[in-house]
PDB file of N, CA and C in Angstrom:
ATOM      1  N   UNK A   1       0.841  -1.176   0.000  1.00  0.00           N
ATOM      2  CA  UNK A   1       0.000   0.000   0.000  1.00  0.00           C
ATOM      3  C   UNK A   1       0.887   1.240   0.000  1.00  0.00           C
ATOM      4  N   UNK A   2       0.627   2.362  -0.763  1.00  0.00           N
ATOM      5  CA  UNK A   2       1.233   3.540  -0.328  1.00  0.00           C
ATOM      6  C   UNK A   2       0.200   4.753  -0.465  1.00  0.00           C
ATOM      7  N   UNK A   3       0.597   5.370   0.331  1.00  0.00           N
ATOM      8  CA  UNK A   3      -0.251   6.797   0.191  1.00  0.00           C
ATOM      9  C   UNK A   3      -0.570   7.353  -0.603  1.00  0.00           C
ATOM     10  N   UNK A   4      -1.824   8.378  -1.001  1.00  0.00           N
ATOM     11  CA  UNK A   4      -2.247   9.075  -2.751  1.00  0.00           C
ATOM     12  C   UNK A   4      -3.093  10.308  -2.062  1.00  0.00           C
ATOM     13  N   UNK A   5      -2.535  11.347  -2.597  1.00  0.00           N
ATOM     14  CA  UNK A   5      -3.100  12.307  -1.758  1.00  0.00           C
ATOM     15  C   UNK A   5      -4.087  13.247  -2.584  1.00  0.00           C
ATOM     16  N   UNK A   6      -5.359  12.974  -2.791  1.00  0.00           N
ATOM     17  CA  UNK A   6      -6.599  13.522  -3.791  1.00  0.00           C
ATOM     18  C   UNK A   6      -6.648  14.722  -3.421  1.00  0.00           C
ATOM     19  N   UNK A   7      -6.622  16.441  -4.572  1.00  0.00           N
ATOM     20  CA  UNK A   7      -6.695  17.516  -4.433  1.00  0.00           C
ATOM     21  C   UNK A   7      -7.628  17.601  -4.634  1.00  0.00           C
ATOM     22  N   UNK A   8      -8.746  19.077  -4.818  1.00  0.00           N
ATOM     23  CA  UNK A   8      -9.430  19.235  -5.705  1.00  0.00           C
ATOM     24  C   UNK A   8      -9.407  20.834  -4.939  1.00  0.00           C
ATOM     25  N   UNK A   9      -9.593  22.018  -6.288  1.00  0.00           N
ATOM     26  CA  UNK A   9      -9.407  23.290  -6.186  1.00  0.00           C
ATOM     27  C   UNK A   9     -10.647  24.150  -6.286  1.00  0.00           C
ATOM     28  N   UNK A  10     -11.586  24.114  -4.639  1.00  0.00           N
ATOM     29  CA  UNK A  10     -12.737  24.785  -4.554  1.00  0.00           C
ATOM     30  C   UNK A  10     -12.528  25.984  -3.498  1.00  0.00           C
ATOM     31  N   UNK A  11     -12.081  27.259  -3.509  1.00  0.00           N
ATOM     32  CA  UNK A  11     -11.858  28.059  -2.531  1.00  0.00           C
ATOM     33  C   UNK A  11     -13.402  28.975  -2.122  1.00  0.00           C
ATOM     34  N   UNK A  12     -14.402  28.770  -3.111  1.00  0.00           N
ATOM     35  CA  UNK A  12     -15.505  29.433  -2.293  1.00  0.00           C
ATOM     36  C   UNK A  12     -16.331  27.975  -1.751  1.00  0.00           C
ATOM     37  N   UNK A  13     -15.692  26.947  -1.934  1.00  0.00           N
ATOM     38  CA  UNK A  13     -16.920  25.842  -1.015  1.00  0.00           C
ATOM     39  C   UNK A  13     -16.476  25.616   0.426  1.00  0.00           C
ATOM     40  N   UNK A  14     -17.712  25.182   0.942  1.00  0.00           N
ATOM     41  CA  UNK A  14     -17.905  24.979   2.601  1.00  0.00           C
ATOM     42  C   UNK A  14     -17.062  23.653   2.644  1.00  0.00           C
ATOM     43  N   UNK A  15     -17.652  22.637   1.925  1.00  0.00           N
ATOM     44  CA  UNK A  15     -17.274  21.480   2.570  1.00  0.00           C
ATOM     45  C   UNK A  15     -17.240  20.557   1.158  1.00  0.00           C
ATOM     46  N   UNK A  16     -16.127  19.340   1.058  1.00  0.00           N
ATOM     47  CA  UNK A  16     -16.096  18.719  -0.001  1.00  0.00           C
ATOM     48  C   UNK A  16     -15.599  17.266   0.393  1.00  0.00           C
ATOM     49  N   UNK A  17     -16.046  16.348  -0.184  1.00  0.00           N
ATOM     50  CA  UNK A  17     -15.559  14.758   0.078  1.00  0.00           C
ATOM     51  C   UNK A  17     -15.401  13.885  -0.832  1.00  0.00           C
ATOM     52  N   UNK A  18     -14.330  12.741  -0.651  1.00  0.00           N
ATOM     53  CA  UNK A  18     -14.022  11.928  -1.946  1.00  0.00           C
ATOM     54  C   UNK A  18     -15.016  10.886  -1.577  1.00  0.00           C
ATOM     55  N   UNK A  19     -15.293  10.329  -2.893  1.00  0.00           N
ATOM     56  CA  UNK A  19     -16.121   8.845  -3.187  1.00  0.00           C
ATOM     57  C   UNK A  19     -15.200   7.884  -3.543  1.00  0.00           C
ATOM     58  N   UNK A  20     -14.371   6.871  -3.031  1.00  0.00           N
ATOM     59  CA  UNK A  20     -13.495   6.217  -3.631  1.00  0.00           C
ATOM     60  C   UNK A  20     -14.033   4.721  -3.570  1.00  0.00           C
ATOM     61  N   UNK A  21     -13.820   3.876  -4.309  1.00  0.00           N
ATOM     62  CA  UNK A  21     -14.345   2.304  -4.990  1.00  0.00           C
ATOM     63  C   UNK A  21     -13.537   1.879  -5.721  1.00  0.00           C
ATOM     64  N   UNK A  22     -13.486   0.609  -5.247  1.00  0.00           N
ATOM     65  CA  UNK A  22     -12.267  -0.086  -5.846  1.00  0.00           C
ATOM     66  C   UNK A  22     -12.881  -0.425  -7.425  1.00  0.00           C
ATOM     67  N   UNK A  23     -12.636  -0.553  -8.205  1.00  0.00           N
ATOM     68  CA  UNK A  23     -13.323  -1.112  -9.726  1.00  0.00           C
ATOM     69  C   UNK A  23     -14.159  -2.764  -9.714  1.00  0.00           C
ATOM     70  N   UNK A  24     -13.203  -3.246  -8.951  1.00  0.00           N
ATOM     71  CA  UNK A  24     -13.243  -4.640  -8.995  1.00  0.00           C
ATOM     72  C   UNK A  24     -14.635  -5.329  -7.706  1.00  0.00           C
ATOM     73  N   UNK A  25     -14.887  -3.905  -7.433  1.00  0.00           N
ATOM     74  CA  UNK A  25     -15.816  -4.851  -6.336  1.00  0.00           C
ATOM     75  C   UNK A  25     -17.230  -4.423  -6.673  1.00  0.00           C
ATOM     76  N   UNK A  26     -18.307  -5.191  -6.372  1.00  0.00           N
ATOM     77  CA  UNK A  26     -20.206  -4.393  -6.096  1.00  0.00           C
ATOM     78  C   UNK A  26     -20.435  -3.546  -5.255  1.00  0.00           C
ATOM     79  N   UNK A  27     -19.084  -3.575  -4.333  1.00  0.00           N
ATOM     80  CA  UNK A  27     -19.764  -2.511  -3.013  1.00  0.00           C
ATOM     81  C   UNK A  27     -19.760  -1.191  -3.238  1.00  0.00           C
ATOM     82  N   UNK A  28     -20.424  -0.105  -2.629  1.00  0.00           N
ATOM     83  CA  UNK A  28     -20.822   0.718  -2.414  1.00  0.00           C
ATOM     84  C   UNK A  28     -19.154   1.662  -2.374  1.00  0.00           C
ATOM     85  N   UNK A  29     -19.025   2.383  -2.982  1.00  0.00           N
ATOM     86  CA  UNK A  29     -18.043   3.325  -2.466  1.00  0.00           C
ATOM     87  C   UNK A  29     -18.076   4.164  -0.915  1.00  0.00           C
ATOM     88  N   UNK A  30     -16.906   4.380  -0.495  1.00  0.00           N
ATOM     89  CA  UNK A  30     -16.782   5.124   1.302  1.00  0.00           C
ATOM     90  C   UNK A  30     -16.480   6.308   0.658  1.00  0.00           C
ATOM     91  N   UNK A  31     -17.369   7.529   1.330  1.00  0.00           N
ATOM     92  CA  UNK A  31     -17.229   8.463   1.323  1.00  0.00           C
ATOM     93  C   UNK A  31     -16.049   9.171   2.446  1.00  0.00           C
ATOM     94  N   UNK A  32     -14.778   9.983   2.412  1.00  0.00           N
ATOM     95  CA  UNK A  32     -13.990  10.487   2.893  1.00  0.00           C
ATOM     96  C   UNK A  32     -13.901  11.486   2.876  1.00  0.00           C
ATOM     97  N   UNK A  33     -14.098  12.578   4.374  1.00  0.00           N
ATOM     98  CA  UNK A  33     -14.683  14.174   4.141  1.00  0.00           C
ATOM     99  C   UNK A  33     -12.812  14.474   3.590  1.00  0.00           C
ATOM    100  N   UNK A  34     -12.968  15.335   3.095  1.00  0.00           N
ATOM    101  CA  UNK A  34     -11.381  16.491   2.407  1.00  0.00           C
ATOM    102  C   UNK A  34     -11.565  17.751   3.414  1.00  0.00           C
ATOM    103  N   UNK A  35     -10.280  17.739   4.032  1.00  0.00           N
ATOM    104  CA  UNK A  35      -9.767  18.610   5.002  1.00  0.00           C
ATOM    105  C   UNK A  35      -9.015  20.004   3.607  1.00  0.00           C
ATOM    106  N   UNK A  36      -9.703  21.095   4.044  1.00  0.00           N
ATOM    107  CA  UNK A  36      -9.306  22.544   3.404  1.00  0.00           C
ATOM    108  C   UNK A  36      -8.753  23.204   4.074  1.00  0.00           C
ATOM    109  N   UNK A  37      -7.482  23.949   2.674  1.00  0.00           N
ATOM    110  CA  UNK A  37      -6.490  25.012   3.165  1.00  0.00           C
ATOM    111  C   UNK A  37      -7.107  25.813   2.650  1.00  0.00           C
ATOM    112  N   UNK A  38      -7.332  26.842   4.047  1.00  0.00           N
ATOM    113  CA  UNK A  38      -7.954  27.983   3.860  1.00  0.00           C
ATOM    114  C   UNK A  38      -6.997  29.032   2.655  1.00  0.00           C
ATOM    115  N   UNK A  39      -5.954  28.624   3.088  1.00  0.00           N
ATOM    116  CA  UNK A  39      -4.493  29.415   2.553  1.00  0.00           C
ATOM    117  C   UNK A  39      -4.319  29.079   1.089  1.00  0.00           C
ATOM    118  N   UNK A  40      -4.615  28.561   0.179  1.00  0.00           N
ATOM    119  CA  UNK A  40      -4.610  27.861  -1.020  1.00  0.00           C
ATOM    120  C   UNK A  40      -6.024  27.864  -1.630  1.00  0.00           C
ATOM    121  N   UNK A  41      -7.148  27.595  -0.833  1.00  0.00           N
ATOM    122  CA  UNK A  41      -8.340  27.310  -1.785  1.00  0.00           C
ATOM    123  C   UNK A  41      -8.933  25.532  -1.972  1.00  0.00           C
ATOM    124  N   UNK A  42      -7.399  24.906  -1.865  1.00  0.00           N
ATOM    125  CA  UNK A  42      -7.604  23.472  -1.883  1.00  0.00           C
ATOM    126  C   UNK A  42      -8.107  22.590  -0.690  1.00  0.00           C
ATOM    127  N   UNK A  43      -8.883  22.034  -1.012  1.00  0.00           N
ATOM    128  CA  UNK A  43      -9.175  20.360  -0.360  1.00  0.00           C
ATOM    129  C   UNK A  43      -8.491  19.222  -0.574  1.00  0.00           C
ATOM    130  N   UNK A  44      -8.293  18.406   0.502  1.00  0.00           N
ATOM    131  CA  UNK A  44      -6.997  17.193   0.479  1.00  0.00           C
ATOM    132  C   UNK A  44      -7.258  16.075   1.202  1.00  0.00           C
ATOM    133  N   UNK A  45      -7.442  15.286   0.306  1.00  0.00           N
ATOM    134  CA  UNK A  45      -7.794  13.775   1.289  1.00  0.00           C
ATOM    135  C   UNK A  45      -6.557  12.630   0.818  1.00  0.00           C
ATOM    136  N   UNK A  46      -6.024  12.334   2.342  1.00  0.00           N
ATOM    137  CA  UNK A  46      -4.666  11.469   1.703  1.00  0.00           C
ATOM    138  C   UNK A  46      -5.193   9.747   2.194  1.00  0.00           C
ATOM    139  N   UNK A  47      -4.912   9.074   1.573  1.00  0.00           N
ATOM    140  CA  UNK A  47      -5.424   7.305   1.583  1.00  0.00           C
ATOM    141  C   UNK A  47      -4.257   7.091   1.219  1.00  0.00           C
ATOM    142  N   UNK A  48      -3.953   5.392   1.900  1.00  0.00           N
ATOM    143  CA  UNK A  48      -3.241   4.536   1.740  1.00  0.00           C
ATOM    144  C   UNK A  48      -3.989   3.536   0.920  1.00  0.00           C
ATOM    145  N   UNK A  49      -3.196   3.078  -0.347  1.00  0.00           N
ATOM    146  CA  UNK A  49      -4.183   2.700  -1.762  1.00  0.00           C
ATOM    147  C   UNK A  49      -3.146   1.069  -1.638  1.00  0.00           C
ATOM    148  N   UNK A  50      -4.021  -0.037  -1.932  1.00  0.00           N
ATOM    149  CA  UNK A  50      -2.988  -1.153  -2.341  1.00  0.00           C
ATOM    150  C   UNK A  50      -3.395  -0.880  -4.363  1.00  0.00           C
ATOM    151  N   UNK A  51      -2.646  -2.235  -4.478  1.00  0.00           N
ATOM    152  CA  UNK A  51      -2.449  -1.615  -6.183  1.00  0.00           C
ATOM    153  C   UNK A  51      -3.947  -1.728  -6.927  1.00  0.00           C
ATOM    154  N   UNK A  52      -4.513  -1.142  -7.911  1.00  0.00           N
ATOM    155  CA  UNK A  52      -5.528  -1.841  -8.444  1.00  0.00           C
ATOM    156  C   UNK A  52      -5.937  -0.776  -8.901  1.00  0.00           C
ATOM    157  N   UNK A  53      -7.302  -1.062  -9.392  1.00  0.00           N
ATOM    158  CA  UNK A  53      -7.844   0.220 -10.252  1.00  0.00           C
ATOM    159  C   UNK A  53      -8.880   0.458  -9.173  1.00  0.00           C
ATOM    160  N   UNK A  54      -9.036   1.989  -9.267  1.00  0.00           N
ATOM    161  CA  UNK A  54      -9.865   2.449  -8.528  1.00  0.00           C
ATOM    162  C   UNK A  54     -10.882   3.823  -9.026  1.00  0.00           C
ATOM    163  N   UNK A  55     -12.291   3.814  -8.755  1.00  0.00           N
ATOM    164  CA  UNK A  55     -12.764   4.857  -9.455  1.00  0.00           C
ATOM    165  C   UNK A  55     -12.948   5.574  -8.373  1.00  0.00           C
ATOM    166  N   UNK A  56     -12.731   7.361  -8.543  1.00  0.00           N
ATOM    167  CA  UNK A  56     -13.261   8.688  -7.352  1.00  0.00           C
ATOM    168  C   UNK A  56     -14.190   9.615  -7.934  1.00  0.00           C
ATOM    169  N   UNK A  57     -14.799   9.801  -7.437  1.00  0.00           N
ATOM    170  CA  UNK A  57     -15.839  11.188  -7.740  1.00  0.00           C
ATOM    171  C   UNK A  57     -15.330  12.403  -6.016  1.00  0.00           C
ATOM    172  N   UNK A  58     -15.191  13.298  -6.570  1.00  0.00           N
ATOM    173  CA  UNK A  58     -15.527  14.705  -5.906  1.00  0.00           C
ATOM    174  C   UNK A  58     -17.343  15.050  -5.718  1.00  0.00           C
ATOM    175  N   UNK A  59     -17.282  14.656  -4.372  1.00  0.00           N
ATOM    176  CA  UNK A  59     -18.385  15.704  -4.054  1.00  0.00           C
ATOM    177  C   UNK A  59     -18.591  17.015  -3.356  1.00  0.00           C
ATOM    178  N   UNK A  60     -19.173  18.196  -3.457  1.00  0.00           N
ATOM    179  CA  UNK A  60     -19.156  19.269  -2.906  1.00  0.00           C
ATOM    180  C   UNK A  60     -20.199  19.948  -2.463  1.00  0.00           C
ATOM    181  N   UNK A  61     -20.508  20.569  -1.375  1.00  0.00           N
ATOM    182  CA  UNK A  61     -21.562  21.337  -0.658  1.00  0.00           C
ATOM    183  C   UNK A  61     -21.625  22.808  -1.528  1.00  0.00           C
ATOM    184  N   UNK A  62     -22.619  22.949  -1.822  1.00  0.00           N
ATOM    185  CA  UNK A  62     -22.659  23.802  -2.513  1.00  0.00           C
ATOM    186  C   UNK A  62     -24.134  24.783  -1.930  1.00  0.00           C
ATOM    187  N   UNK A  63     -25.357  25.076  -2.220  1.00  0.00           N
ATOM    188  CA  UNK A  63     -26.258  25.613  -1.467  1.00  0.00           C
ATOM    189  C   UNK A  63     -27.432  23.863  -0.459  1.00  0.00           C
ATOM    190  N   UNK A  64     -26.471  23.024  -0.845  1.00  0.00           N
ATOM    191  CA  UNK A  64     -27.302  21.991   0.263  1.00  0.00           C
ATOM    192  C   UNK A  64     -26.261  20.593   0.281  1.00  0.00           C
ATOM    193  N   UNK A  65     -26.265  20.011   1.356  1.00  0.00           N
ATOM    194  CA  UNK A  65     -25.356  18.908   1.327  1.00  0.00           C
ATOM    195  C   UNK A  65     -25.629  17.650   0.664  1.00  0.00           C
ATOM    196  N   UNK A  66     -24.855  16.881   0.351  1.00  0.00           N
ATOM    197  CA  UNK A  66     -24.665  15.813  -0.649  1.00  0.00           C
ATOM    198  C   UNK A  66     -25.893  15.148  -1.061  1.00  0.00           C
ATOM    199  N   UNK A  67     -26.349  14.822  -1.957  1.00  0.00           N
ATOM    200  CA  UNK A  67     -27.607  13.883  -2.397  1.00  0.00           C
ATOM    201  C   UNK A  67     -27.320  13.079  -2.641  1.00  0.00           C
ATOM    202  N   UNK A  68     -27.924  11.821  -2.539  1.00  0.00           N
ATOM    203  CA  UNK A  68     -27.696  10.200  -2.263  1.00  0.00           C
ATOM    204  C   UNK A  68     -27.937   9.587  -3.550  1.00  0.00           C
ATOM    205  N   UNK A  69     -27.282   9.137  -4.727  1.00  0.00           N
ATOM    206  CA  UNK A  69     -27.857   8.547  -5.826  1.00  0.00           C
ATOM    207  C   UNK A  69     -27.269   7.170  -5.651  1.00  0.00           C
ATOM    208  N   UNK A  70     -28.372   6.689  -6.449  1.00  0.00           N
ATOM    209  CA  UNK A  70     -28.445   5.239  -6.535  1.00  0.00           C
ATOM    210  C   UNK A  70     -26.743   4.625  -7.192  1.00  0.00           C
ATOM    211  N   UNK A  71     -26.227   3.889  -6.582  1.00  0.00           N
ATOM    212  CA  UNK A  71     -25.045   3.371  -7.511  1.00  0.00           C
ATOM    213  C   UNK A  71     -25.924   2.679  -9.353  1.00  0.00           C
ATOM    214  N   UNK A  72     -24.846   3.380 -10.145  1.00  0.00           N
ATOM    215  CA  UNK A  72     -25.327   3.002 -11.216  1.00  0.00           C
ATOM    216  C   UNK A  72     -25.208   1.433 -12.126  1.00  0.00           C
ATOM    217  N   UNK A  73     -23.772   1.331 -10.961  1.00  0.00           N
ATOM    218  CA  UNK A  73     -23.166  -0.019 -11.620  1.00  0.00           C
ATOM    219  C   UNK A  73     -24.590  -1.248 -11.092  1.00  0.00           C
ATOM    220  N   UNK A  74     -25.311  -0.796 -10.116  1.00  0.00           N
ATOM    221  CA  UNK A  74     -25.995  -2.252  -9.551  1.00  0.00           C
ATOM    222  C   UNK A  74     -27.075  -1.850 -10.445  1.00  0.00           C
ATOM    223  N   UNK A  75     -27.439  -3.056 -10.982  1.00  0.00           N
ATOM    224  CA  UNK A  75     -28.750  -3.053 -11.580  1.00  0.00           C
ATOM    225  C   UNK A  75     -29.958  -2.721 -10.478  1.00  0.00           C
ATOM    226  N   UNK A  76     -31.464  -2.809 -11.158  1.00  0.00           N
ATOM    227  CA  UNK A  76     -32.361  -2.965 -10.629  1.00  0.00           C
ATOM    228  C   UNK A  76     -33.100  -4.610 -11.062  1.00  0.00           C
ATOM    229  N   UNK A  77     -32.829  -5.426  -9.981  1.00  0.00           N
ATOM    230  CA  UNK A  77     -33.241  -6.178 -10.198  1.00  0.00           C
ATOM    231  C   UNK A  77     -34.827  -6.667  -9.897  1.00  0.00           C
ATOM    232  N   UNK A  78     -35.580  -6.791 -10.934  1.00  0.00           N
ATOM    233  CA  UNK A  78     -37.117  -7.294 -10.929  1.00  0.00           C
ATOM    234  C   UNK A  78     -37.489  -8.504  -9.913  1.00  0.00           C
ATOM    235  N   UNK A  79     -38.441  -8.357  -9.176  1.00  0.00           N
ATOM    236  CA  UNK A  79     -38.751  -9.971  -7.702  1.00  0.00           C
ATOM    237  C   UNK A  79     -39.342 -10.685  -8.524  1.00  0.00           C
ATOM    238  N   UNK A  80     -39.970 -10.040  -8.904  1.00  0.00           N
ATOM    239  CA  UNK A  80     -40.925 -11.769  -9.765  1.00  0.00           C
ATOM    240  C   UNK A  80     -39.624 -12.488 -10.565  1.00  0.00           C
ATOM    241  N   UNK A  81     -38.873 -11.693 -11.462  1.00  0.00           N
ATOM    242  CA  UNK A  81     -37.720 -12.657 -12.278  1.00  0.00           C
ATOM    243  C   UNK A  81     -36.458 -13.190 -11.164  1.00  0.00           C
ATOM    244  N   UNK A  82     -36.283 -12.571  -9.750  1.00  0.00           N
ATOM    245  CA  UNK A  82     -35.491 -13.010  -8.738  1.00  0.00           C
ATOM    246  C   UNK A  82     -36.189 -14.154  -8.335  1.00  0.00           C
ATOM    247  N   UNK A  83     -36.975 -14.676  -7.832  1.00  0.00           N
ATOM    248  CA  UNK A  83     -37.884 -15.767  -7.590  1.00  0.00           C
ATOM    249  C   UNK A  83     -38.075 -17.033  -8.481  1.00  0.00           C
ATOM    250  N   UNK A  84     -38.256 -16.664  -9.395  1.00  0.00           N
ATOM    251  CA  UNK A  84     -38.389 -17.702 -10.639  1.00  0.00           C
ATOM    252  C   UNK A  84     -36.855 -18.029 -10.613  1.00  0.00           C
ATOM    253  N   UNK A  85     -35.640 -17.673 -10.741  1.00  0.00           N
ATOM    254  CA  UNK A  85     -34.272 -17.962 -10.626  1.00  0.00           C
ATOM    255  C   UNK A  85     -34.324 -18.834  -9.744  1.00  0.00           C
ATOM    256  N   UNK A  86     -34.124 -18.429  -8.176  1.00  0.00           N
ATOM    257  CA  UNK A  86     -34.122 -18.827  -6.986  1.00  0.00           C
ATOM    258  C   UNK A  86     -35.010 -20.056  -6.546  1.00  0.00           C
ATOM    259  N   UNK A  87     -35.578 -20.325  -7.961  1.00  0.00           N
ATOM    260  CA  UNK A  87     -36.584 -21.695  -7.390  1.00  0.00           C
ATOM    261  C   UNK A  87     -35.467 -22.958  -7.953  1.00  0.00           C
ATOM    262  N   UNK A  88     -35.064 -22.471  -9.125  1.00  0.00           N
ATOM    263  CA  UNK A  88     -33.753 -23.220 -10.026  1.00  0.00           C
ATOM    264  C   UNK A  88     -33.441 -24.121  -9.049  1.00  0.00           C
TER     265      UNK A  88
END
């Protein structure tokens, strides 16, 4: 593992956080709040990463805090066609 230290350059926002997810997995990405230099403008979140691919989104407070969207990678899976499987 080594350290990776995510910028992102918002000097009029309140508050900002990384979304980080490994590529390789279904789970849900962890949200990690980003600590701001008042002195710079920047936000900075540092992680210890093992190797692999990984996807991040920036989120930011802007006139209301974060909104919750559905992960896109998981389908919506239908019960009646989950059931009929599950009888298999």
């Amino acid at each position: 593992m080594a350290p990776f230290t995510f910028t992102l350059f918002a000097p009029y926002n309140k508050q900002a956080a990384l979304r980080l997810k490994n590529a390789h997995s279904r789970m849900f990405g962890v949200d990690i709040i980003m600590e701001k230099d008042e002195s710079d403008g920047y936000f900075r979140a540092t992680v210890d990463l093992a190797d692999g691919i990984f996807h991040y989104q920036f989120k930011i407070e802007t006139k209301s805090w974060f909104e919750q969207e559905p992960e896109p990678a998981l389908p919506n899976y239908d019960d009646e066609e989950y059931k009929e499987m599950s009888k298999l």
